[in-house]
PDB file of N, CA and C in Angstrom:
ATOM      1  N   UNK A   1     -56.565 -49.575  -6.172  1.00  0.00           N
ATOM      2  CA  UNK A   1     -56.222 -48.612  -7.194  1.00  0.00           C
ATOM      3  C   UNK A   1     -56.093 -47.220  -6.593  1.00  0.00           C
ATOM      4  N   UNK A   2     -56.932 -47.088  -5.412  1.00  0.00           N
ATOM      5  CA  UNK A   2     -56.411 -45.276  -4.903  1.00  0.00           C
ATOM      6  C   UNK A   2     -55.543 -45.130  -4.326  1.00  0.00           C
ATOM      7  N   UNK A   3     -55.134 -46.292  -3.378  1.00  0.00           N
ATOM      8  CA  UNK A   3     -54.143 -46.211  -2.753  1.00  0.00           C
ATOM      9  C   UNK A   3     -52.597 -46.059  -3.640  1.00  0.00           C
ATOM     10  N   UNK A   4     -52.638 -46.913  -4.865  1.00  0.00           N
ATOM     11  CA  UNK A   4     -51.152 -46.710  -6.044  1.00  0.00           C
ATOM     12  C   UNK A   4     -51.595 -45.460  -6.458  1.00  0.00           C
ATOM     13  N   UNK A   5     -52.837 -45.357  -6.787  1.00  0.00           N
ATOM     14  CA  UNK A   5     -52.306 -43.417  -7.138  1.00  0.00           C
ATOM     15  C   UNK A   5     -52.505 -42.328  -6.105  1.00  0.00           C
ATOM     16  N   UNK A   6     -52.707 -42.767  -4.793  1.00  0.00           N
ATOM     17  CA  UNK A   6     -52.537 -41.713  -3.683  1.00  0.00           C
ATOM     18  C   UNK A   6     -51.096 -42.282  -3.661  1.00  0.00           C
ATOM     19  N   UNK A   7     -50.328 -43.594  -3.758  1.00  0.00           N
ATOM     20  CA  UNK A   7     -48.976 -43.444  -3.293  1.00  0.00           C
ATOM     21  C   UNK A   7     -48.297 -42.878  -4.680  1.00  0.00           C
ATOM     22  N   UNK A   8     -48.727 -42.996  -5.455  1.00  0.00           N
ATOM     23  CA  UNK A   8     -47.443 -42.631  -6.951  1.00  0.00           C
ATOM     24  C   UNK A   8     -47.920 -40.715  -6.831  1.00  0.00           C
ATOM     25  N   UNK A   9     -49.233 -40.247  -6.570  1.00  0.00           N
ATOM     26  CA  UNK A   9     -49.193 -38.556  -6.223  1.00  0.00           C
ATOM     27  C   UNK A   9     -48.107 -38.168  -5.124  1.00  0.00           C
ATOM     28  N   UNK A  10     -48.167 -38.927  -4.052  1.00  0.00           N
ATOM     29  CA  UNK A  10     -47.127 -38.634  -2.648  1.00  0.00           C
ATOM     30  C   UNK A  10     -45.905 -38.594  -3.108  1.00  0.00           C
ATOM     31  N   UNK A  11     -46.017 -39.802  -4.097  1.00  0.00           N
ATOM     32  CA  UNK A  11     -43.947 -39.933  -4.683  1.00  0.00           C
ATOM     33  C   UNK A  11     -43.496 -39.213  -5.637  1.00  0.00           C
ATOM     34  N   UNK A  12     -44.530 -38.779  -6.673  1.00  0.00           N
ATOM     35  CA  UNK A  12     -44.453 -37.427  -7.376  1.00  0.00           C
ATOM     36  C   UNK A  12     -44.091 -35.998  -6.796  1.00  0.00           C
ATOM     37  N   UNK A  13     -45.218 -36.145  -5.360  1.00  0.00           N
ATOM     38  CA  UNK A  13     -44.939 -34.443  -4.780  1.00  0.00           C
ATOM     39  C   UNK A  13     -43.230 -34.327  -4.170  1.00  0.00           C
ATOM     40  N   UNK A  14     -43.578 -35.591  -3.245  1.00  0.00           N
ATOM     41  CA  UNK A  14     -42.646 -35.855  -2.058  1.00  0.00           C
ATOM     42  C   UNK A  14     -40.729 -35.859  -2.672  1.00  0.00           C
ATOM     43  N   UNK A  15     -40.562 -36.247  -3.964  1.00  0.00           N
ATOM     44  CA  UNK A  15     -39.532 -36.134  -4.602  1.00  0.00           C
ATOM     45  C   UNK A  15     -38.801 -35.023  -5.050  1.00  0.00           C
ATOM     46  N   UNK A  16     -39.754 -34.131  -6.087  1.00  0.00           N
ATOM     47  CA  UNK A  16     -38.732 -32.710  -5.867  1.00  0.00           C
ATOM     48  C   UNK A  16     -38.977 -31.988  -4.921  1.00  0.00           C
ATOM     49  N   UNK A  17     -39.832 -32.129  -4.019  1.00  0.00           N
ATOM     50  CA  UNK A  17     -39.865 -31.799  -2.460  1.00  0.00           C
ATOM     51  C   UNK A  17     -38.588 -32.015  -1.962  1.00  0.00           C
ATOM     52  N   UNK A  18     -38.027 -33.064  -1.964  1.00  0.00           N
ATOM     53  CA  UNK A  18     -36.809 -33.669  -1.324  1.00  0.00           C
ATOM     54  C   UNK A  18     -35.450 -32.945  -2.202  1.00  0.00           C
ATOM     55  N   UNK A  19     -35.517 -33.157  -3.545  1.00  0.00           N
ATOM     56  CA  UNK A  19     -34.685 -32.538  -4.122  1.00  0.00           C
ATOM     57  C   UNK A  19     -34.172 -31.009  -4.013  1.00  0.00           C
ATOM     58  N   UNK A  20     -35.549 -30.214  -3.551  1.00  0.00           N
ATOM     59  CA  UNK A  20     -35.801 -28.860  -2.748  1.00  0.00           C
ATOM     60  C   UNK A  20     -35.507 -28.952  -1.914  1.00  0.00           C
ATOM     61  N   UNK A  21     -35.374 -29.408  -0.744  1.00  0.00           N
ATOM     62  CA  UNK A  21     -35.235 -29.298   0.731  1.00  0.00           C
ATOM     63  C   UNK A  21     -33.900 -29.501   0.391  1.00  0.00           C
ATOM     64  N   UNK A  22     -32.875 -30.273  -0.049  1.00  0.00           N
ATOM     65  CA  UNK A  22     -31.735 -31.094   0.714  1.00  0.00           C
ATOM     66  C   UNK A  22     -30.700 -29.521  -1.151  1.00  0.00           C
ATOM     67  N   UNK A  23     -31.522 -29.480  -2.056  1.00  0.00           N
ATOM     68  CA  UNK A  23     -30.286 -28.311  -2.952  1.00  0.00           C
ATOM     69  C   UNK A  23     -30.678 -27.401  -2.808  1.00  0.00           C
ATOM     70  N   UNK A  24     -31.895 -26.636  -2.348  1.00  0.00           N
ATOM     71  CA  UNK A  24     -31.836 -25.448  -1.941  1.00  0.00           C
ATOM     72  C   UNK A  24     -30.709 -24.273  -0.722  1.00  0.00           C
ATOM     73  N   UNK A  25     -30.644 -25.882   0.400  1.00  0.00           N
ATOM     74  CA  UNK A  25     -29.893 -24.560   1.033  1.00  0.00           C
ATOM     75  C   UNK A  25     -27.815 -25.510   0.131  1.00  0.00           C
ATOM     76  N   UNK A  26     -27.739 -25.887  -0.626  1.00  0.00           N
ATOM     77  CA  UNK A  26     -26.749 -26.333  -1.169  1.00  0.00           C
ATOM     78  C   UNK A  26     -26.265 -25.227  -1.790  1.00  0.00           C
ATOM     79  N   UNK A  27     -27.360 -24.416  -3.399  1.00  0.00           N
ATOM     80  CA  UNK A  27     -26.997 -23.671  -3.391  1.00  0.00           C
ATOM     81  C   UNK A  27     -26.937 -22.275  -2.433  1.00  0.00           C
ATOM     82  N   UNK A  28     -27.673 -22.163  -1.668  1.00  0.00           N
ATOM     83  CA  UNK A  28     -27.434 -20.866  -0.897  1.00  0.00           C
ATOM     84  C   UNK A  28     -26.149 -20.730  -0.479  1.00  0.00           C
ATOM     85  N   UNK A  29     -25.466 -22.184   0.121  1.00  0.00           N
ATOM     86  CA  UNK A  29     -24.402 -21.795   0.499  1.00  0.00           C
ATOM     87  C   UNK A  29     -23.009 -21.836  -0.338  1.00  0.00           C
ATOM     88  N   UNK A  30     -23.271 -22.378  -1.541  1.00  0.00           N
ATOM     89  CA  UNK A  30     -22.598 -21.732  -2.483  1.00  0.00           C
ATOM     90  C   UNK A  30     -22.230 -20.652  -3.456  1.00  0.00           C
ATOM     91  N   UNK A  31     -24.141 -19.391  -3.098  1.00  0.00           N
ATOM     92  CA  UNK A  31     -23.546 -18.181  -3.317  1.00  0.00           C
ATOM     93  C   UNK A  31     -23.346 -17.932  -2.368  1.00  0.00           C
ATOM     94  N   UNK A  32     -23.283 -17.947  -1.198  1.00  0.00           N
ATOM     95  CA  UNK A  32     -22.778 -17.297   0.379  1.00  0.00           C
ATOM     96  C   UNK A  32     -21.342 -17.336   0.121  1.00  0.00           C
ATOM     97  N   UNK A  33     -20.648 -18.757  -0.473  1.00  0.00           N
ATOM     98  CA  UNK A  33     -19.400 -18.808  -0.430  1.00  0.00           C
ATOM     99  C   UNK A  33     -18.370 -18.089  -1.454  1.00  0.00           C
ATOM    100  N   UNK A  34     -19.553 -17.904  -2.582  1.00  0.00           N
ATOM    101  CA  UNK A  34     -19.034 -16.714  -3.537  1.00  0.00           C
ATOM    102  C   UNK A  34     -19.019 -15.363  -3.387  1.00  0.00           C
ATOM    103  N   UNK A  35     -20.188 -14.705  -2.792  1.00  0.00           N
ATOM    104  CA  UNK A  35     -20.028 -13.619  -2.025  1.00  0.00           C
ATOM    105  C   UNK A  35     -18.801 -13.502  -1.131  1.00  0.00           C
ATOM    106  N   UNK A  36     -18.431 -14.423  -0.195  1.00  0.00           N
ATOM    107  CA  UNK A  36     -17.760 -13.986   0.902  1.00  0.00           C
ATOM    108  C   UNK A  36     -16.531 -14.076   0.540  1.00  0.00           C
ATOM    109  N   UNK A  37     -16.144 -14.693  -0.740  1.00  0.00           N
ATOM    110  CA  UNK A  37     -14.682 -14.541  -1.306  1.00  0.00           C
ATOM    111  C   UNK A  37     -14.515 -13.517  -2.230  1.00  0.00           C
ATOM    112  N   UNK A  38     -15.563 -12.965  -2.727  1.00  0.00           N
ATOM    113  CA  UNK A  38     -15.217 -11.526  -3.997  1.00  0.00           C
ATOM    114  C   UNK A  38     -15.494 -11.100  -2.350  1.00  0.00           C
ATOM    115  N   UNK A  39     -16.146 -10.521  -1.567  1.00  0.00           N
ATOM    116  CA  UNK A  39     -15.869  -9.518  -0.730  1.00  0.00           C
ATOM    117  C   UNK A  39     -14.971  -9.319  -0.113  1.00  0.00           C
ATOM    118  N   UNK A  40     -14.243 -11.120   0.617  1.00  0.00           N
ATOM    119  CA  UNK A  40     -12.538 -10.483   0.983  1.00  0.00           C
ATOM    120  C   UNK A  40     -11.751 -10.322  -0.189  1.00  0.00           C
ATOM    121  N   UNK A  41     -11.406 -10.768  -1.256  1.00  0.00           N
ATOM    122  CA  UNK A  41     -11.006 -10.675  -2.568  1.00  0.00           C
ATOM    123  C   UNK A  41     -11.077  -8.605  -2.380  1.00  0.00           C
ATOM    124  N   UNK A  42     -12.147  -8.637  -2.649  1.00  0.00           N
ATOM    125  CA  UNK A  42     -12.425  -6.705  -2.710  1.00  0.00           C
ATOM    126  C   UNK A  42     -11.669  -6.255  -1.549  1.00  0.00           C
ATOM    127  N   UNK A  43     -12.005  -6.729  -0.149  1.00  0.00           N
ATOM    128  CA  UNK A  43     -11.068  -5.853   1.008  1.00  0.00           C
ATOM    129  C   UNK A  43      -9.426  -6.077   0.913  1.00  0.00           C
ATOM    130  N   UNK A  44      -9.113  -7.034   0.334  1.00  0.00           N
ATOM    131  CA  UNK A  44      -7.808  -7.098   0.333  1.00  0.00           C
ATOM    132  C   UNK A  44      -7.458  -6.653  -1.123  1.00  0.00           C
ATOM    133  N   UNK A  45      -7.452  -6.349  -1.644  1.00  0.00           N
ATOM    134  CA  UNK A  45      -7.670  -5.269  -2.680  1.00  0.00           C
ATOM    135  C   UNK A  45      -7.032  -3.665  -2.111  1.00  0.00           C
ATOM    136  N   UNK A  46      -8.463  -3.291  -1.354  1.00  0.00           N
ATOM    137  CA  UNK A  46      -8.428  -1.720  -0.772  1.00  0.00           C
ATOM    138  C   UNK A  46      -7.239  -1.764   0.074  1.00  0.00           C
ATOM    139  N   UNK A  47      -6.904  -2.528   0.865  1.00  0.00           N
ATOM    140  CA  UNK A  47      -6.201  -3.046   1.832  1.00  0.00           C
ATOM    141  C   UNK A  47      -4.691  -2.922   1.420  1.00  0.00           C
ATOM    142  N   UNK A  48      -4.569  -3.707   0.124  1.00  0.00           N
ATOM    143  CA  UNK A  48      -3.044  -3.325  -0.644  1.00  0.00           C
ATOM    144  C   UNK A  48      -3.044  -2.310  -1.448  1.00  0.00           C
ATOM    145  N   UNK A  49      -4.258  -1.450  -1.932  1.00  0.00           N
ATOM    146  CA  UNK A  49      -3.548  -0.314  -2.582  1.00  0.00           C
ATOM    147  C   UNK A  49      -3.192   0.774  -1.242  1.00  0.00           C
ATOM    148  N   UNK A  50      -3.823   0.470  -0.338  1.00  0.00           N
ATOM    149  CA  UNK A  50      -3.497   1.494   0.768  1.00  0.00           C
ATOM    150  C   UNK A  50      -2.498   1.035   1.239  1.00  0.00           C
ATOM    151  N   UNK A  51      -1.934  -0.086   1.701  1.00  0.00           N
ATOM    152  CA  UNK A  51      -0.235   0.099   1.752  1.00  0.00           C
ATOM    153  C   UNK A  51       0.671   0.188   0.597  1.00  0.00           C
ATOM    154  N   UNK A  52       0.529   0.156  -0.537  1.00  0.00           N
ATOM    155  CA  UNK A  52       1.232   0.954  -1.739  1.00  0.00           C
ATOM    156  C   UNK A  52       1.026   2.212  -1.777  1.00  0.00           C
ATOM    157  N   UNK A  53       0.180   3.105  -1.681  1.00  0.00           N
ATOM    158  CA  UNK A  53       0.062   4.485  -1.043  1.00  0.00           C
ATOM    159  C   UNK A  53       1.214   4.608   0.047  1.00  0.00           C
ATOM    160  N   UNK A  54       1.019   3.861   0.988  1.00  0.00           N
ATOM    161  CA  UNK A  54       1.457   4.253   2.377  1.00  0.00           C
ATOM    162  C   UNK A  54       2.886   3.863   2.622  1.00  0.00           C
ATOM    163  N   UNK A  55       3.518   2.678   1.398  1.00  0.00           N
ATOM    164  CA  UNK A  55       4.800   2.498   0.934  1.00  0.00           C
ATOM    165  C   UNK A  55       5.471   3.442  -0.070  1.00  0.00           C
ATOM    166  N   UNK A  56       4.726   3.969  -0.215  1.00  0.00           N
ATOM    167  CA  UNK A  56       5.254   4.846  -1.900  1.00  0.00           C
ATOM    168  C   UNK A  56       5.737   6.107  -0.544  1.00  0.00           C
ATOM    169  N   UNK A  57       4.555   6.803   0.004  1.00  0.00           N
ATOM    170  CA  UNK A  57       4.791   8.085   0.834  1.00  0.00           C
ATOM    171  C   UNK A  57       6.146   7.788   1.883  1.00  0.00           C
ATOM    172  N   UNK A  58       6.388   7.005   2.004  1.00  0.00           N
ATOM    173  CA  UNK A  58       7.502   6.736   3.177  1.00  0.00           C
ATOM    174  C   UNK A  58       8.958   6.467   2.480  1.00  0.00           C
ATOM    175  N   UNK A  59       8.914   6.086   1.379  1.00  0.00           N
ATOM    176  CA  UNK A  59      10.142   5.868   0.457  1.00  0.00           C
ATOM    177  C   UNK A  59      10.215   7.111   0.020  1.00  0.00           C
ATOM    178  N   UNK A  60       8.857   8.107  -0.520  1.00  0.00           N
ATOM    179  CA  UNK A  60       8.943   9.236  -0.731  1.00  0.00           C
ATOM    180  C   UNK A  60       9.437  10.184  -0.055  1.00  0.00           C
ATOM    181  N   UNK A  61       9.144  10.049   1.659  1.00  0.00           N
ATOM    182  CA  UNK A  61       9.739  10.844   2.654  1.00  0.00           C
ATOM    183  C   UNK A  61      11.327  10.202   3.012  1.00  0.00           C
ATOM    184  N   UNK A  62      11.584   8.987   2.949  1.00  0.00           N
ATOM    185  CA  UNK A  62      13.051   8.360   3.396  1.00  0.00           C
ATOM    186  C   UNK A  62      14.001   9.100   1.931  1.00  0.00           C
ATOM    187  N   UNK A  63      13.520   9.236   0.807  1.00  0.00           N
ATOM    188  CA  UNK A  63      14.282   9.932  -0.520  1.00  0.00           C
ATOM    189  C   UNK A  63      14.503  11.433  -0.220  1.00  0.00           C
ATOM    190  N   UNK A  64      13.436  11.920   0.504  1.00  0.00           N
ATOM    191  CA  UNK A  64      13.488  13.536   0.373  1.00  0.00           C
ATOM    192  C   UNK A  64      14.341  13.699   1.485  1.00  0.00           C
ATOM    193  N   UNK A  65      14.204  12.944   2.592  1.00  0.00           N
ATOM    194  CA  UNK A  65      15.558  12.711   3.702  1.00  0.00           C
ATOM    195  C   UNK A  65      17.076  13.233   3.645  1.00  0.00           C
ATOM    196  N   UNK A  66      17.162  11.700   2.549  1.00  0.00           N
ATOM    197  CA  UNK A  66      18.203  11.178   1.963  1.00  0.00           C
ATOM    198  C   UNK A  66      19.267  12.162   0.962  1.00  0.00           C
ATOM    199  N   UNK A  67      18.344  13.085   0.066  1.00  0.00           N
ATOM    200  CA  UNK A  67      18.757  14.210  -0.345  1.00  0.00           C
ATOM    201  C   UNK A  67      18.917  15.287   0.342  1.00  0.00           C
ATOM    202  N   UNK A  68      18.198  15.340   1.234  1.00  0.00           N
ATOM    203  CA  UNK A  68      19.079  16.771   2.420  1.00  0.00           C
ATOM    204  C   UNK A  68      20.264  16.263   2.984  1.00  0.00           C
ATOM    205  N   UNK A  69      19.999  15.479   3.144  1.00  0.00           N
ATOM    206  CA  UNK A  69      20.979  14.835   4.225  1.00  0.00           C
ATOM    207  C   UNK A  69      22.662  14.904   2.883  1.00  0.00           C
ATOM    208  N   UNK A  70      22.608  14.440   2.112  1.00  0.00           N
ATOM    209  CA  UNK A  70      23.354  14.115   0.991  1.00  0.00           C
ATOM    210  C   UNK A  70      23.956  15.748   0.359  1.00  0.00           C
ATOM    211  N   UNK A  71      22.837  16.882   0.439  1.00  0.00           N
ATOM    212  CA  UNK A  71      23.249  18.294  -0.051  1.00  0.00           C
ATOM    213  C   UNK A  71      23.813  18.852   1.290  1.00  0.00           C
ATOM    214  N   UNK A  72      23.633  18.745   2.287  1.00  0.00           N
ATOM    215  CA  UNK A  72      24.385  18.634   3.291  1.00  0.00           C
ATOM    216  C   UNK A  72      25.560  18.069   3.684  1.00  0.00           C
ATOM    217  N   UNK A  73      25.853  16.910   3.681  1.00  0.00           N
ATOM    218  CA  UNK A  73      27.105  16.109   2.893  1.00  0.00           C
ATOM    219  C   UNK A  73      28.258  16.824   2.285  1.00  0.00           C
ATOM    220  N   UNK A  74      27.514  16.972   0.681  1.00  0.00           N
ATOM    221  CA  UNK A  74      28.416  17.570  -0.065  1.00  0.00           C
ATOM    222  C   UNK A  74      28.932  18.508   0.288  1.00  0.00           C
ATOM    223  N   UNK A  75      27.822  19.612   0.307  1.00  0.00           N
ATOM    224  CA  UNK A  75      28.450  21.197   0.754  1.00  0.00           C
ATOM    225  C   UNK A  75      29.167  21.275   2.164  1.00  0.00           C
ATOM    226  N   UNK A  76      29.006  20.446   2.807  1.00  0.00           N
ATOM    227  CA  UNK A  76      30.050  20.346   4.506  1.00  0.00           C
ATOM    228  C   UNK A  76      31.737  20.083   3.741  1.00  0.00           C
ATOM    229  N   UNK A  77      31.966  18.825   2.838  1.00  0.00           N
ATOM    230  CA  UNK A  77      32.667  18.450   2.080  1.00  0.00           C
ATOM    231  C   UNK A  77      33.456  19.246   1.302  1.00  0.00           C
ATOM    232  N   UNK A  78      32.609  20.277   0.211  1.00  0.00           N
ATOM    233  CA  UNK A  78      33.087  21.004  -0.830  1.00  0.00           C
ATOM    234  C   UNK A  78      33.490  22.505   0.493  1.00  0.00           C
ATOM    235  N   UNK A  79      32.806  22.993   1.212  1.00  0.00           N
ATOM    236  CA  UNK A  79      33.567  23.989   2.020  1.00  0.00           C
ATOM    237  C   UNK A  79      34.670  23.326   2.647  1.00  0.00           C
ATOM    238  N   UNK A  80      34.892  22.306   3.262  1.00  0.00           N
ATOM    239  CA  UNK A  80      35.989  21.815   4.004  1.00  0.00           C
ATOM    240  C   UNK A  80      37.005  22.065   2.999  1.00  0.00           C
ATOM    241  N   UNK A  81      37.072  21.261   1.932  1.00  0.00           N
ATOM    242  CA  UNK A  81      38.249  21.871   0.733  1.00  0.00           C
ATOM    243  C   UNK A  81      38.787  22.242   0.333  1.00  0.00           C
ATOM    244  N   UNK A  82      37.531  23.369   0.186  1.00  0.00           N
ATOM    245  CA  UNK A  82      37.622  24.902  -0.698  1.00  0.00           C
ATOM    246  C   UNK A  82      36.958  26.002   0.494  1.00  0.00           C
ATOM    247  N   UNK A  83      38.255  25.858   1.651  1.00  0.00           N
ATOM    248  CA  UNK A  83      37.917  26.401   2.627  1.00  0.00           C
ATOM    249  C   UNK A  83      38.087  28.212   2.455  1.00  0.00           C
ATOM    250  N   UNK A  84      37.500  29.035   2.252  1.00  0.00           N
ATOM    251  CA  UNK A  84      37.442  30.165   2.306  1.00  0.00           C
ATOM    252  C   UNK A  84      37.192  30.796   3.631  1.00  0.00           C
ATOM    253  N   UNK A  85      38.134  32.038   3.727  1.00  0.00           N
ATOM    254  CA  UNK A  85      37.706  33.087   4.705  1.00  0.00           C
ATOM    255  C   UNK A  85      37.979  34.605   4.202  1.00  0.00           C
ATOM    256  N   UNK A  86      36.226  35.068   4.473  1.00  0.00           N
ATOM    257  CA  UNK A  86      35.798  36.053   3.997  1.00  0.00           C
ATOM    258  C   UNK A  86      36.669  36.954   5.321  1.00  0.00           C
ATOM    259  N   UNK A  87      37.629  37.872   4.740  1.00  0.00           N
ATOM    260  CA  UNK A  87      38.492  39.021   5.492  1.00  0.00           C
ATOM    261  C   UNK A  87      37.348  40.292   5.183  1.00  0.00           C
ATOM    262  N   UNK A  88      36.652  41.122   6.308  1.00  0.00           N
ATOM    263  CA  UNK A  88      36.005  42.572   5.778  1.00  0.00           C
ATOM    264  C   UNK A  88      36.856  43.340   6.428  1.00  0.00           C
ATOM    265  N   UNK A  89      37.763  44.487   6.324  1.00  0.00           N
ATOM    266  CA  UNK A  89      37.804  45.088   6.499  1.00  0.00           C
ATOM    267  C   UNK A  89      37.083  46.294   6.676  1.00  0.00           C
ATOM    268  N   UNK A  90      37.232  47.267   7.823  1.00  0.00           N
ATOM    269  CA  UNK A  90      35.937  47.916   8.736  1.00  0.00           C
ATOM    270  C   UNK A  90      36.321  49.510   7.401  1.00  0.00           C
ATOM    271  N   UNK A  91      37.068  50.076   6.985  1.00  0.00           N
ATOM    272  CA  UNK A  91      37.213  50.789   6.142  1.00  0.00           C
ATOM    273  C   UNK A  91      37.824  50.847   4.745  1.00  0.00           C
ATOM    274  N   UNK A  92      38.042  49.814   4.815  1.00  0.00           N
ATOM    275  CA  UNK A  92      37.891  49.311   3.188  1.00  0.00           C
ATOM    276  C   UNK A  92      36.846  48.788   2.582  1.00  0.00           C
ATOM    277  N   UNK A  93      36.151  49.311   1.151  1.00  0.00           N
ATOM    278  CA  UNK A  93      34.719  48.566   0.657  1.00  0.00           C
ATOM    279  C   UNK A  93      35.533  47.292  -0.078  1.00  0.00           C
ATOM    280  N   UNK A  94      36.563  47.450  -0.192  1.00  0.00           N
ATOM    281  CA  UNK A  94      36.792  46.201  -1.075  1.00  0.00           C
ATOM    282  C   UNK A  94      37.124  44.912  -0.293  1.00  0.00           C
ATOM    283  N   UNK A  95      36.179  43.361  -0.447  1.00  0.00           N
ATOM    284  CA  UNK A  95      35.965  42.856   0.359  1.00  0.00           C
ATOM    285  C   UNK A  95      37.210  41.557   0.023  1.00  0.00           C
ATOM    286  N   UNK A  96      37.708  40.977   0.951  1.00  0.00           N
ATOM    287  CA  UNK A  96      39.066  40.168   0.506  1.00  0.00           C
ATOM    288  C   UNK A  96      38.716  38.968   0.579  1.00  0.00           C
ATOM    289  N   UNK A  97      39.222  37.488  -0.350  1.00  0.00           N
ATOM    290  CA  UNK A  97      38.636  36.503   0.408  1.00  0.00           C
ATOM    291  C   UNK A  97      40.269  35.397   0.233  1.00  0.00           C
ATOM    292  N   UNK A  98      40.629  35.096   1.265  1.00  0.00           N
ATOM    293  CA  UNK A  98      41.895  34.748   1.204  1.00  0.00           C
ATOM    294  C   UNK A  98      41.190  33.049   1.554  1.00  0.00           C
ATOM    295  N   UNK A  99      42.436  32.349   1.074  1.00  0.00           N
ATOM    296  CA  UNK A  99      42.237  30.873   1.012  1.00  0.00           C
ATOM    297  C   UNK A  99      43.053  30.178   2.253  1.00  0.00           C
ATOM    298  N   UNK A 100      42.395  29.338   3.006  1.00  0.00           N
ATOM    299  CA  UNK A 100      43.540  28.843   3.964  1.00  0.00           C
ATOM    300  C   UNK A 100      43.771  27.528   3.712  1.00  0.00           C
ATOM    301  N   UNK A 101      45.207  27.260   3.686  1.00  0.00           N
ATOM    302  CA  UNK A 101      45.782  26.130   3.579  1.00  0.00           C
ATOM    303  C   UNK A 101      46.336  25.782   4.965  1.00  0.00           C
ATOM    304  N   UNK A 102      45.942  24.298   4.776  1.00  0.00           N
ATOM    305  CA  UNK A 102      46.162  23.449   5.974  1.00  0.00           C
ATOM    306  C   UNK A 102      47.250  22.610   5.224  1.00  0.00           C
ATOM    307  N   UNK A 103      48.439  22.698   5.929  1.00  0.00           N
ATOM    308  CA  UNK A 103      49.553  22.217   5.449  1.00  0.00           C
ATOM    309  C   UNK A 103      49.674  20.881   5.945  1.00  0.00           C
ATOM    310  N   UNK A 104      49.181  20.899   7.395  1.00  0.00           N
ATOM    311  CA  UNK A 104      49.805  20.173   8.678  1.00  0.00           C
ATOM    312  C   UNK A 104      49.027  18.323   8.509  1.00  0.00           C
TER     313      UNK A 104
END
């Protein structure tokens, strides 16, 4: 009789003993594995708003470019055209601006 209840105490302890040993580190490593995916989850996060920053500023600078370059353009364009030459005469105040035509 001591021996069935020294063995049924052992199989009592020894069981969620076992159930402890073998799911304890089960779950650990299933919050380990939740941690370590919201944390890359989070870095790749920071990661893409900083190249949307860093895409926005470069489309921002290739646009502000694009418009000099373009008001430059035009006005090379609109003088070629509407080619004027400013005549000063050295004693006359009245200043002349004659148009030249390119016939040729």
């Amino acid at each position: 009789m001591f021996i069935a209840l020294k063995l049924m105490t052992l199989m009592s302890i020894s069981f969620p003993t076992t159930i402890a040993n073998y799911g304890i580190p089960i779950v650990k490593w299933l919050y380990t594995a939740t941690y370590l995916t919201m944390e890359i989850s989070r870095m790749m996060l920071n990661v893409l708003i900083i190249w949307f920053w860093q895409i926005a500023s470069e489309v921002a600078l290739i646009d502000a470019f694009a418009l000099v370059v373009a008001i430059v353009i035009s006005t090379k364009v609109l003088l070629d055209i509407f080619s004027y030459e400013i005549v000063i005469t050295w004693n006359n105040p009245v200043v002349e601006y004659e148009q030249q035509v390119d016939l040729a």
